[in-house]
Each structure stands twice: as C-alpha cells, then as structure tokens.
Protein backbone atom coordinates (compact mmCIF):
# COMPACT_ATOMS: atom_id res chain seq x y z
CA UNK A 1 0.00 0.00 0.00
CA UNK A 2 0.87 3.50 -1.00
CA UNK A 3 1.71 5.40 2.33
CA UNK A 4 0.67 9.19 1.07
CA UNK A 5 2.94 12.01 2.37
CA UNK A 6 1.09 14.51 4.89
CA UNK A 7 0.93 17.85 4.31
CA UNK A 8 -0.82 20.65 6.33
CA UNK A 9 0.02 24.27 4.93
CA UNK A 10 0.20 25.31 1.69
CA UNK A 11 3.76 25.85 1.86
CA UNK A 12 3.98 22.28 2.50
CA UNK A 13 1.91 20.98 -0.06
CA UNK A 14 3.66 22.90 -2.74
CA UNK A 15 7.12 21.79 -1.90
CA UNK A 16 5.65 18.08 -1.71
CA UNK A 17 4.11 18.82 -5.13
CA UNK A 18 7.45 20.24 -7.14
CA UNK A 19 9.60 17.83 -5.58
CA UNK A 20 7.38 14.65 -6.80
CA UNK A 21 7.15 16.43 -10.19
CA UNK A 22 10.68 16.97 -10.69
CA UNK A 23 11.52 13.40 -9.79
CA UNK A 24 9.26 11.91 -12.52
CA UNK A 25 12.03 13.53 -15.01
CA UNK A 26 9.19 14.52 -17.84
CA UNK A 27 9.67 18.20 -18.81
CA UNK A 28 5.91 18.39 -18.67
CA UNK A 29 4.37 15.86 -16.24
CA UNK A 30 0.54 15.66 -15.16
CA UNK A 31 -0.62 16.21 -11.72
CA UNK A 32 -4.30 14.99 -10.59
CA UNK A 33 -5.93 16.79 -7.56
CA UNK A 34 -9.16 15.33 -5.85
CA UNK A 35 -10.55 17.57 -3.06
CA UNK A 36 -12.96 15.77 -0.28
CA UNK A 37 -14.27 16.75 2.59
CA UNK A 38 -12.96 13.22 4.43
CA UNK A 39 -15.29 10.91 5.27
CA UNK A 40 -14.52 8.68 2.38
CA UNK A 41 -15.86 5.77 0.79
CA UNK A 42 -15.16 3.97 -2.47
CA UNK A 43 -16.89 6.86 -4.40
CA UNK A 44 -14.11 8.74 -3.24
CA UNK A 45 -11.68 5.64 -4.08
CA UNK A 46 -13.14 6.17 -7.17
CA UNK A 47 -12.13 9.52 -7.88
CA UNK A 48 -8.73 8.79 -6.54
CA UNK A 49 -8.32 5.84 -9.18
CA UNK A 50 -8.88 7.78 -12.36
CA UNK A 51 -6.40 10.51 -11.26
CA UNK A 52 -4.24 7.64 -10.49
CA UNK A 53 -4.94 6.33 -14.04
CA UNK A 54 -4.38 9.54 -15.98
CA UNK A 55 -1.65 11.66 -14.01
CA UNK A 56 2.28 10.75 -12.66
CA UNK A 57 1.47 12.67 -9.21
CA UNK A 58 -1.85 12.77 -7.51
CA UNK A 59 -2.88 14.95 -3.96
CA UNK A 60 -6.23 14.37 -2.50
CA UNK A 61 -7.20 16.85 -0.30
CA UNK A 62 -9.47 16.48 3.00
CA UNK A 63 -10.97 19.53 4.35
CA UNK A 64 -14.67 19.75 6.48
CA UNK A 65 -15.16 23.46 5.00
CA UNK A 66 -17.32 25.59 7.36
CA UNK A 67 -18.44 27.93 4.22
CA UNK A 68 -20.95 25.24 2.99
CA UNK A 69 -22.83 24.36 5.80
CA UNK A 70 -25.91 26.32 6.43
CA UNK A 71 -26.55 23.91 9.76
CA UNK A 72 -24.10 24.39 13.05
CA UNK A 73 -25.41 20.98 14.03
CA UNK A 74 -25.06 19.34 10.16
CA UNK A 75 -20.94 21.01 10.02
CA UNK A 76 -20.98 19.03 13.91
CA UNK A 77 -22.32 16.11 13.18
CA UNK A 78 -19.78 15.35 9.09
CA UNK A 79 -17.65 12.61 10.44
CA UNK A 80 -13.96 12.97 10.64
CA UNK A 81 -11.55 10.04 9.99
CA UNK A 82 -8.16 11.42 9.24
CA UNK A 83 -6.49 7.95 9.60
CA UNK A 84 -9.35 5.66 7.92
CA UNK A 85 -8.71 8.38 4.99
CA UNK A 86 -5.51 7.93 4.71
CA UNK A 87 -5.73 4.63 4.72
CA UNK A 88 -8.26 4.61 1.47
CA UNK A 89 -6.14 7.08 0.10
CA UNK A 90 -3.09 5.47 0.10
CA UNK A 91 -4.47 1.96 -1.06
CA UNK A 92 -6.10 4.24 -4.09
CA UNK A 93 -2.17 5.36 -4.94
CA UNK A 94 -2.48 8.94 -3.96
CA UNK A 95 0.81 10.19 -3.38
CA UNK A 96 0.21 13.42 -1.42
CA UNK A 97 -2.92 14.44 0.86
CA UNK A 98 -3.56 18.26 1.92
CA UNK A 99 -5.26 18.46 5.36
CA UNK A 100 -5.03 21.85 6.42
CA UNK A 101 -6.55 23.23 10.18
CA UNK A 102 -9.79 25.45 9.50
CA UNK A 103 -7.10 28.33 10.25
CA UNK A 104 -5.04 27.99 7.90
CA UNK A 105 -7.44 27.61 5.48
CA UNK A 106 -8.87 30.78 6.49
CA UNK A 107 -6.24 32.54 9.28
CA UNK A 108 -8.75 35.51 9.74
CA UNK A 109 -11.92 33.93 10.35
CA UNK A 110 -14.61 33.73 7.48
CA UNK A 111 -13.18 35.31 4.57
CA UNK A 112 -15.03 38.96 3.37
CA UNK A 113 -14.59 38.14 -0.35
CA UNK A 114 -15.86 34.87 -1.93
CA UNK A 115 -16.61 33.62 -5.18
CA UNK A 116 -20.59 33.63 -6.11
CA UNK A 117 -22.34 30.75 -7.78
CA UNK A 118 -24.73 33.61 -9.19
CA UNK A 119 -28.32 32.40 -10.65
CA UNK A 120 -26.80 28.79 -10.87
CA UNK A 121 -26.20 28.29 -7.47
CA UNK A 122 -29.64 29.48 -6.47
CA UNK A 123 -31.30 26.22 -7.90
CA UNK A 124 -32.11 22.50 -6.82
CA UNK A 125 -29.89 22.44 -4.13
CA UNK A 126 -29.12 25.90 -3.58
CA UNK A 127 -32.66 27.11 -3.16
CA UNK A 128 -32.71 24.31 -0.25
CA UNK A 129 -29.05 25.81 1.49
CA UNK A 130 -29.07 29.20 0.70
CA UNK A 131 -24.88 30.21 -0.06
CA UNK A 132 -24.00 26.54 -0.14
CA UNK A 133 -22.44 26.79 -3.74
CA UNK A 134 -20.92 30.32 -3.00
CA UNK A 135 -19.18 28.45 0.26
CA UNK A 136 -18.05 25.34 -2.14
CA UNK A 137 -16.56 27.66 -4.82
CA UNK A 138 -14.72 29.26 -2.53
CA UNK A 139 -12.79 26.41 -0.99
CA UNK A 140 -12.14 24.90 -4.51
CA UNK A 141 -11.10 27.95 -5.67
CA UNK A 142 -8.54 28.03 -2.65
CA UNK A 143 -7.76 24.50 -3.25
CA UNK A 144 -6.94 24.63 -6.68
CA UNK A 145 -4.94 27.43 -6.04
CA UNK A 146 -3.11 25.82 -3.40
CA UNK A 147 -2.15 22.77 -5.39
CA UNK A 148 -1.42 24.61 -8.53
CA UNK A 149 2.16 23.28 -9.93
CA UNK A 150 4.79 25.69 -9.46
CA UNK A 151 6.86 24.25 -12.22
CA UNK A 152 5.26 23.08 -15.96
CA UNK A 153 2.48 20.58 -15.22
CA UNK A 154 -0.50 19.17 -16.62
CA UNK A 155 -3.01 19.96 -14.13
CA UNK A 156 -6.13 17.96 -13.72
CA UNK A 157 -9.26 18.20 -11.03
CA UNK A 158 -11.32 14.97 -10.35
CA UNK A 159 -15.19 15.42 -8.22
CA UNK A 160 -18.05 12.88 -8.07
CA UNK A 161 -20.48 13.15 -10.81
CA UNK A 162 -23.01 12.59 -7.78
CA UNK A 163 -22.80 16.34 -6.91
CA UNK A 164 -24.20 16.90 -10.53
CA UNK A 165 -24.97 20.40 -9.50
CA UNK A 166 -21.56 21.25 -7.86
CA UNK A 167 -20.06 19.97 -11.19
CA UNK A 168 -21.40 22.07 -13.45
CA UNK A 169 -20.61 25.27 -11.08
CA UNK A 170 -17.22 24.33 -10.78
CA UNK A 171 -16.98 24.00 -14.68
CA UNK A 172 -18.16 27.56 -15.04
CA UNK A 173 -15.86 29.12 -12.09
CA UNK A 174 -12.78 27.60 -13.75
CA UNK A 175 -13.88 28.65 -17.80
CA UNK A 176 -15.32 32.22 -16.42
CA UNK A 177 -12.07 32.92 -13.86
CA UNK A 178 -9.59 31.38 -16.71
CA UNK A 179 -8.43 28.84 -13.84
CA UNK A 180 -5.13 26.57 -15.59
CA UNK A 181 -6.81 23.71 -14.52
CA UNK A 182 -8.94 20.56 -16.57
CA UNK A 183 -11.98 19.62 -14.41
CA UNK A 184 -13.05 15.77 -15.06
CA UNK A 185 -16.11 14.38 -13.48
CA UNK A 186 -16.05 10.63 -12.11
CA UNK A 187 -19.44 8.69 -12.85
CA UNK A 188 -21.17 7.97 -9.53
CA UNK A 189 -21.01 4.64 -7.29
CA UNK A 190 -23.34 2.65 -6.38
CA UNK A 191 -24.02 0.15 -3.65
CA UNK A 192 -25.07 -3.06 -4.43
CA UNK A 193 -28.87 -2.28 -3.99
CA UNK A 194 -28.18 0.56 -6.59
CA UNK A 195 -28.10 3.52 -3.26
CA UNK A 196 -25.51 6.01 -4.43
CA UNK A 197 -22.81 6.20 -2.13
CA UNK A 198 -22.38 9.16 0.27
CA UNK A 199 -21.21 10.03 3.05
CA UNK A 200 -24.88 10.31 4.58
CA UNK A 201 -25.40 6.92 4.05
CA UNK A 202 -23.83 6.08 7.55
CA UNK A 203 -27.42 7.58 9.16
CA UNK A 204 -29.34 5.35 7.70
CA UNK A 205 -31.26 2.77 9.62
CA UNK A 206 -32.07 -0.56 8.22
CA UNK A 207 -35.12 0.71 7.15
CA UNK A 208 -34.56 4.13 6.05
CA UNK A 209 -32.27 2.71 3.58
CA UNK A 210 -34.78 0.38 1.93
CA UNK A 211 -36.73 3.13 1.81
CA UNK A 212 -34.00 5.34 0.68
CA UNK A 213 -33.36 3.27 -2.50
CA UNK A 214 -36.57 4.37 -4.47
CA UNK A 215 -34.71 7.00 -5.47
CA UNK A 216 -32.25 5.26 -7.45
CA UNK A 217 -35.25 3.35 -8.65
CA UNK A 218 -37.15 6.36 -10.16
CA UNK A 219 -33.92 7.54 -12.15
CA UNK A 220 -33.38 4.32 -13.43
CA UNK A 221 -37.43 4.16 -14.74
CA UNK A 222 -36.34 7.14 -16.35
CA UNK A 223 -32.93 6.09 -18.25
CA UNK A 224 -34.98 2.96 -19.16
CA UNK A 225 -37.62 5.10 -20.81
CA UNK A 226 -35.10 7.65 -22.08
CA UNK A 227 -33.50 5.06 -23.69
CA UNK A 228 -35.85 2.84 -24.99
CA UNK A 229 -37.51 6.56 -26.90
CA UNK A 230 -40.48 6.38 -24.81
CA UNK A 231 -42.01 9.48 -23.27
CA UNK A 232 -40.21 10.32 -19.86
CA UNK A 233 -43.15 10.95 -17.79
CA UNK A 234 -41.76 12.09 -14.90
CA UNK A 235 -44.93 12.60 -12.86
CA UNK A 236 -44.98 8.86 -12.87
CA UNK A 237 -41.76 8.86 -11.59
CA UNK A 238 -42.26 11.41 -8.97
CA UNK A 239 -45.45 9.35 -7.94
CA UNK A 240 -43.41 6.65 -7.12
CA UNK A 241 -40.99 8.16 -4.71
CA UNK A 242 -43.89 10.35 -2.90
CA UNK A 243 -45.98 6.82 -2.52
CA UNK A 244 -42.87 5.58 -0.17
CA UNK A 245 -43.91 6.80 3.18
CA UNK A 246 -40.77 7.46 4.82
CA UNK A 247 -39.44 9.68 1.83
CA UNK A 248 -39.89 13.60 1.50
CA UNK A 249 -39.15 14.50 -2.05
CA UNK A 250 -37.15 18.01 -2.16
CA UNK A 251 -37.42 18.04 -5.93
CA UNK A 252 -37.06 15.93 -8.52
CA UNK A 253 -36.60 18.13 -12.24
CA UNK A 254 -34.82 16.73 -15.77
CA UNK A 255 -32.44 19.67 -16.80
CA UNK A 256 -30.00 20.48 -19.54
CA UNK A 257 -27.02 19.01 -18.14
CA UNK A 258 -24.32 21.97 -18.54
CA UNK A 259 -27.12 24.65 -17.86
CA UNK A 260 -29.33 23.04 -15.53
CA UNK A 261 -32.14 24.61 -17.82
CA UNK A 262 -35.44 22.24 -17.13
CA UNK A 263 -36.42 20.22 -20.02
CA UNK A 264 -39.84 19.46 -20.70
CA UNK A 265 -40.71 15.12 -19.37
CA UNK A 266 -44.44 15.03 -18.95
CA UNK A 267 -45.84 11.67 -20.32
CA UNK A 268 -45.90 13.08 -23.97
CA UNK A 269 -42.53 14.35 -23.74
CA UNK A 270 -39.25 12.25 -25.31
CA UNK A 271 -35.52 13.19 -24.92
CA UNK A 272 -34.55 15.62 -27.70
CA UNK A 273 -30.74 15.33 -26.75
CA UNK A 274 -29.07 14.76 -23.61
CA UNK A 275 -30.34 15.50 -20.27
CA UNK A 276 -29.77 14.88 -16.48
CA UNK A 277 -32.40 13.89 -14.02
CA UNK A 278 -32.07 15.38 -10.23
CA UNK A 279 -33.33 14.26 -7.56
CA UNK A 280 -33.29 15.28 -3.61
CA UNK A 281 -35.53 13.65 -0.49
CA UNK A 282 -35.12 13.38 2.92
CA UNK A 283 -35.00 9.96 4.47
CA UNK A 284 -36.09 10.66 8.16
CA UNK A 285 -33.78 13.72 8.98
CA UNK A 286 -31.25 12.61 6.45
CA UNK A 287 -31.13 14.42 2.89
CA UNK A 288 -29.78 12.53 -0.17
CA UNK A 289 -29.34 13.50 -3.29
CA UNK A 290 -28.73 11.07 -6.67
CA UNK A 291 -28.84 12.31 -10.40
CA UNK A 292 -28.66 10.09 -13.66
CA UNK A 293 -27.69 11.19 -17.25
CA UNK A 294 -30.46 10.47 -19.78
CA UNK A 295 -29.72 9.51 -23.24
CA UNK A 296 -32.14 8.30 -26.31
C-alpha cells in the first residue's frame, strides 16, 4: 500500500508537489488533484483511481469546510476520519494528501470576499441551502490554487459526478475565472442495492435505507424510458418516490445538463438530446441527493 505524504500548509503541499514532479524527469508531467471533505468511501476511491490512471502525481485533499454548511449541528455532526482516509487514500495510490486546520485555510476567520455561484447556485440544491455553492466555490477555488504546480504541469481536477450540480458550477468558475486547470467528473457509485454512495449513508437505519433506495429506482425508470424513446413521464416517476412513506421528495426536475435549464418530461414528452435527471428527499432527517444522465 501506497503510504501518502502529509501535508498541512500550503507551503507544505507545494514543496511536496514540485519535488514529486521533478523526480518523474518529464519536462511536462501531469498532476491529478481530488478535493474531499474526508469521510470517504469507495466513491471517493473512485475519484482517486482515475487521477491515479491519468496523471504521474496525484494529492487528495481532505478539508470539512465551514463555508458550505448552512446547519451548526449538520458542520458538527460530518464525520472525521483522518487515519481511515488515509488509509483509502493510500491503497487508491495517492501520493500526497492536503489536510489543512480550519485556520489555515482561512487565518482571519470567514473570509469577506468569496466567489458567487450567481443564478446557478440558487437552484435544486441551492434554493434548499441558501450560499452553499458560493461556500463550495470558494474552498475549490482556494484548493486549486493551493495545489497549482509551481513548475510546468499538466493539471487535472477529479469530483463525483453525484454532486451533478456542484459539477457544473465548478466547470463555469474555472472557464469564467480562466483557472489553468482541466476539471473531469467521475461517474457515480453505487451500492449493491443501486443507493448512491455518500457520506450520509452512515445515518441510515435498516429501514430508512430500503426506503432510501426508491430513489435510485425512479432515475433508473427514467434512463430505461429515455433510452428505450419512450415518453419520460416524470410525474410517474415522482409518484413513485412520494408513494414511499418514509421519503420527502425536495425536488425531482430533468435539466439540460451543462445549464441546468429544465427540459420538458411530462408523459408526452421524449428526450430531444441529452439530459440529467435530479433528484433530492429526505430519508427521516437525512437528505440525499442522486442524479442520472439520460440519453435516447
């Protein structure tokens, strides 16, 4: 197993990152960065493998970011498991993790100036945590700034297609803010019973997640239909999830997938190009979220 070297200011980190670059003797070599929040499971692992697969130096980075919690209790209650991390990390190959303190991410308290999602980040689930997205865009944009290669690099960015929404913002921050860096989303995974890993998953009671799993069973009614060039219907599909009685559906809308644009899926309507479903419920007091891309 891979034992990843530790570091904890960005000083650190960028020293760590020049000296593994240099040493791979390419005058331009490729360097992978996957931010996380900790907590990982093989979603995460996931992400760590295909910046394993495409780049000769790879930092994960594991930071609980205050910004994007709108809940005192919810930024309590994220787990934190430094060592099992690590542990995932290294057995994923990931040569260098960032774990910085909340103060030296940001020394002066809550920073005055962050980056804005704009109208984006006011949708699906930004209407649900208002400043969520602004809070995530700022850490990444710190992140990615952090692990920027100081010497000629490739420089890649890996997150979890699961956070469709978070995906698409990130997109625009880096091709509106000219950021040097490729972003490359990592299909989601999926528990045997088809439940899309998450973090959140650990709350989950027996029941709650059988209940839970209708969720991944109305997006896959709709890929089937989507595929097969039958109408979407998506009332249907939203009927199903809403007959589950321990389910609260947040929202459930079929959207462009770079604009997040709805798309019309009544049971009439049929996939004129590609789309994304979304989908968000609460399971008890836990809220999940799962997406799927459509395709005729």
């Amino acid at each position: 197993m891979n034992h990843p070297r530790l570091a904890t200011t960005p000083a650190e980190l960028s020293k760590a990152i020049t000296e593994l670059l240099e040493a791979t003797g390419k005058d331009r070599p490729a360097l992978g960065l996957v931010p996380t929040m900790g907590a990982l499971h093989q979603g995460h692992a996931a992400l760590a493998q295909a910046a394993r697969a495409d780049n000769d130096v790879v930092v994960a980075s594991i930071f609980v970011n205050p910004l994007q919690f709108d809940d005192p209790d919810d930024l309590a209650r994220y787990p934190r498991t430094l060592e099992a991390d690590l542990a995932l990390l290294g057995e994923a190959g990931v040569d260098i993790v960032f774990a910085p303190a909340e103060e030296t991410m940001y020394p002066g308290g809550a920073p005055l100036v962050r980056v804005s999602s704009g109208d984006l980040g006011n949708r699906f689930e930004g209407a649900f945590r208002p400043g969520h997205f602004d809070g995530v865009l700022t850490v990444v944009a710190k992140l990615l700034h952090c692990a920027q290669p100081a010497v000629p690099a490739e420089y890649r960015a890996y997150f979890g297609q699961k956070d469709a929404q978070q995906v698409a913002l990130i997109r625009r921050m880096v091709a509106d803010l000219n950021f040097p860096v490729q972003v490359f989303p990592v299909p989601i995974v999926r528990a045997e019973d088809g439940l899309a890993e998450s973090s959140r998953n650990v709350f989950l009671g027996p029941e709650q997640r059988k209940d839970a799993l209708v969720l991944s069973q109305a997006l896959f009614q709709l890929q089937e239909r989507a595929a097969a060039g039958r109408p979407l219907d998506l009332p249907a599909a939203v009927e199903l999830i809403t007959s589950r009685g321990g389910v609260e559906l947040d929202y459930f809308e079929v959207v462009d997938p770079l604009t997040l644009a709805a798309l019309p899926a009544g049971p009439s309507d049929t996939l004129s190009g590609p789309a994304l479903a979304l989908v968000a419920a609460r399971v008890g007091s836990i809220r999940l979220i799962d997406n799927a891309e459509l395709s005729g």
